[in-house]
Protein backbone atom coordinates (compact mmCIF):
# COMPACT_ATOMS: atom_id res chain seq x y z
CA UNK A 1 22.90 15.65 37.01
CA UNK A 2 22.35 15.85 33.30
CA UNK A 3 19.57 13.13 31.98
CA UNK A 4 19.84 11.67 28.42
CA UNK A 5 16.78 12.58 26.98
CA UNK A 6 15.05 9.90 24.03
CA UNK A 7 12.62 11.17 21.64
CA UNK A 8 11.13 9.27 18.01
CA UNK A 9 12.22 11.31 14.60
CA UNK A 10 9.57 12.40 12.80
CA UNK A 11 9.35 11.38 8.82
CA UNK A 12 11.14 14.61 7.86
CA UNK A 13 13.76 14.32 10.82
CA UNK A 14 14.60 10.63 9.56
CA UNK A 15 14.70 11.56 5.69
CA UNK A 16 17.38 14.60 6.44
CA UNK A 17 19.60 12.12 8.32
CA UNK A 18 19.54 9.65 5.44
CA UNK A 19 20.32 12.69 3.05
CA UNK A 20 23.45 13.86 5.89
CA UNK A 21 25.55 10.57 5.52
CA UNK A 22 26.37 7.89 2.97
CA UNK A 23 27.17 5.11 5.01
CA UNK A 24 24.26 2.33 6.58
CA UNK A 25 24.27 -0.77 7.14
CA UNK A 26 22.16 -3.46 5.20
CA UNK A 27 20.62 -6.13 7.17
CA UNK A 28 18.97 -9.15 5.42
CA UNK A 29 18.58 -13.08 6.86
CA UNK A 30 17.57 -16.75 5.46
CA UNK A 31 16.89 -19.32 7.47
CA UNK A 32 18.36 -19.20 11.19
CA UNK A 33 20.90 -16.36 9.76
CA UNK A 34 20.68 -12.61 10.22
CA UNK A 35 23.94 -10.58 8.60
CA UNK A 36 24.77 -7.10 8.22
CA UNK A 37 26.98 -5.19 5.96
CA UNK A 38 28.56 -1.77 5.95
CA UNK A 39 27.23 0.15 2.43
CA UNK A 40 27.73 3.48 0.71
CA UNK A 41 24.23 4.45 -0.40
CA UNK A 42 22.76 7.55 -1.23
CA UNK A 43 19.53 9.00 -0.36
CA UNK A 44 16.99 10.32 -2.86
CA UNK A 45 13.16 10.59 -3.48
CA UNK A 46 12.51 7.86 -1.26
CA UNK A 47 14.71 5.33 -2.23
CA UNK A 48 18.10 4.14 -0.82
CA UNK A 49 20.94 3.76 -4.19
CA UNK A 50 23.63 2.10 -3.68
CA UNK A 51 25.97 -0.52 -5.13
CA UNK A 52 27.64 -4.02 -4.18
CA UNK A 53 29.49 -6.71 -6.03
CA UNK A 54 28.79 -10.11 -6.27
CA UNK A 55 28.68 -12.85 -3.44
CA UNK A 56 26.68 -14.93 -1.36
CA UNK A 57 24.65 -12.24 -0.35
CA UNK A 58 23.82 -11.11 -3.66
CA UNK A 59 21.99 -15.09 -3.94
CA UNK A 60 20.35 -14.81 -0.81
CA UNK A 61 18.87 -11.70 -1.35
CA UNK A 62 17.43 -12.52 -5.11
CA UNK A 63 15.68 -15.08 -3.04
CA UNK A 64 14.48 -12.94 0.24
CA UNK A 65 14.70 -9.61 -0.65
CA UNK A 66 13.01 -7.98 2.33
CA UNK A 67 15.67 -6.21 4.18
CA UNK A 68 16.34 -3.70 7.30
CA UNK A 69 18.93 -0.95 6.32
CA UNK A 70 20.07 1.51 9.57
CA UNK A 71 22.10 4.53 9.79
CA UNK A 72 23.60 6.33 12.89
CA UNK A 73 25.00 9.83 13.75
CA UNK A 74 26.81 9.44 17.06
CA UNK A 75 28.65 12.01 18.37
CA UNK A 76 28.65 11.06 22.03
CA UNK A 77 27.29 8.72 24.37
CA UNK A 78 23.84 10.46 24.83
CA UNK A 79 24.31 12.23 21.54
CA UNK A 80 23.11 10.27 18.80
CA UNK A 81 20.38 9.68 15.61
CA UNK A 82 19.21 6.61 14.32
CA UNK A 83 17.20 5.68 11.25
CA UNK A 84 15.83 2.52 10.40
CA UNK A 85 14.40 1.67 7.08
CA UNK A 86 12.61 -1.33 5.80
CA UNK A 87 11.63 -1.91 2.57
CA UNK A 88 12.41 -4.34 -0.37
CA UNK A 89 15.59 -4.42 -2.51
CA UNK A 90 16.04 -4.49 -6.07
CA UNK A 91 19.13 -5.29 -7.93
CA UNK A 92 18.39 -3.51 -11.75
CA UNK A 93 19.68 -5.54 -14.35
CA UNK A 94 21.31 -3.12 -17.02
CA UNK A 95 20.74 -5.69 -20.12
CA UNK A 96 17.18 -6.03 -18.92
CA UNK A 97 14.00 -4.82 -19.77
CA UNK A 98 13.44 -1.25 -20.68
CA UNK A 99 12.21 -0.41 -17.15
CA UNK A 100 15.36 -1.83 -15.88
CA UNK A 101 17.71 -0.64 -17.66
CA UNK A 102 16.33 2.94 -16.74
CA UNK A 103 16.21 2.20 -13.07
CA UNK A 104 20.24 0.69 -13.27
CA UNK A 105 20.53 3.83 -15.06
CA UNK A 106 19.12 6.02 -12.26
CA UNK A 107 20.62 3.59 -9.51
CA UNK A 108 24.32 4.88 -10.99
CA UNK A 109 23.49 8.73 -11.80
CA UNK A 110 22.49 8.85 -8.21
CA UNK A 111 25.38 6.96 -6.62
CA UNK A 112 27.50 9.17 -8.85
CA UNK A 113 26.84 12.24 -6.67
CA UNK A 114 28.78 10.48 -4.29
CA UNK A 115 31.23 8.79 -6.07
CA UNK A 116 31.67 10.67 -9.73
CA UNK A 117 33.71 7.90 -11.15
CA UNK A 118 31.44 5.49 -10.53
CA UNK A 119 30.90 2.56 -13.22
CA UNK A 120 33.46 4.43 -14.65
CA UNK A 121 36.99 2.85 -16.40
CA UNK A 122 38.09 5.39 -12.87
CA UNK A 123 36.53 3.69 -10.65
CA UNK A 124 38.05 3.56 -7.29
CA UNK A 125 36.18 -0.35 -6.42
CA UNK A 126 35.31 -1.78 -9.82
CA UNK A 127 34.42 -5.11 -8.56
CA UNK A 128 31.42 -3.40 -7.56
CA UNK A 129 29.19 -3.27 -10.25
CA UNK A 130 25.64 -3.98 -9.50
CA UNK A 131 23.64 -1.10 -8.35
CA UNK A 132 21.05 -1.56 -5.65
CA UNK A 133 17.44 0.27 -5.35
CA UNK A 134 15.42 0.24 -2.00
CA UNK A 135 12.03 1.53 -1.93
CA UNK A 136 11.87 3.18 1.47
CA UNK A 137 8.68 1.18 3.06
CA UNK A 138 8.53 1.70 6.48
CA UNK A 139 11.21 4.48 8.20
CA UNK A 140 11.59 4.99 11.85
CA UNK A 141 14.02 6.77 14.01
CA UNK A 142 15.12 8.00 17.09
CA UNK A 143 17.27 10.10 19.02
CA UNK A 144 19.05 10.87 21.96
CA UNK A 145 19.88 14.17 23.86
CA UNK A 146 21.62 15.29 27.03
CA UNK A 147 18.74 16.93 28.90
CA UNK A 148 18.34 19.38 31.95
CA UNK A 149 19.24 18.72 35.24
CA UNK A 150 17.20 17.10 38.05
């Protein structure tokens, strides 16, 4: 009988699953609440870039910006990679400071490899138009193989 086999990603194994796929999911609580939301992102240089629109979790993450964000490969029951990243998000304010302006600026040239049009009068979801930074903090991962038999 075939055994699933579980092993822990090294730093280099996570980082090349974040760069594979553009959608994770962004975890973030207050109070009693935990949520998570489905987000394109892209990876790059350590940091997660991505974009949202405005909402309630926009104010409760100004406020508690410490946040979990996980993505998955799956493709079968005991075939699968996960990555999970913690770190801190940043929402660049693009009539900020200097600094900020060049990290919005950043934010969108990077989610623009994904999605060209982008922040763009072409935009395919204008509503969202804040762009998102996480500094990658803490990344872990792991895996899951069919093995040998007994």
């Amino acid at each position: 009988m075939h055994q699933p086999v579980f092993h822990v990603l090294d730093r280099a194994e996570c980082e090349a699953l974040l760069t594979s796929q553009h959608v994770g999911r962004l975890a973030f609580s207050f109070r009693d609440r935990v949520d998570i939301e489905p987000m394109h992102y892209v990876y790059s240089d350590g940091h997660i870039y991505g974009r949202t629109q405005y909402g309630t979790k926009l104010n409760v993450l100004a406020h508690h910006p410490w946040i979990a964000f996980e993505v998955d490969e799956i493709t079968a029951l005991f075939e699968w990679r996960s990555v999970v990243v913690h770190g801190r998000i940043e929402f660049p304010n693009p009539d900020g400071s200097p600094q900020n302006v060049e990290r919005f600026e950043q934010a969108v040239a990077r989610f623009r490899t994904l999605v060209p049009t982008a922040f763009t009068a072409d935009d395919p979801t204008p509503a969202r138009e804040l762009a998102f930074v996480i500094a990658v903090q803490e990344i872990t991962g792991r895996a899951a193989t069919i093995g040998g038999t007994d």
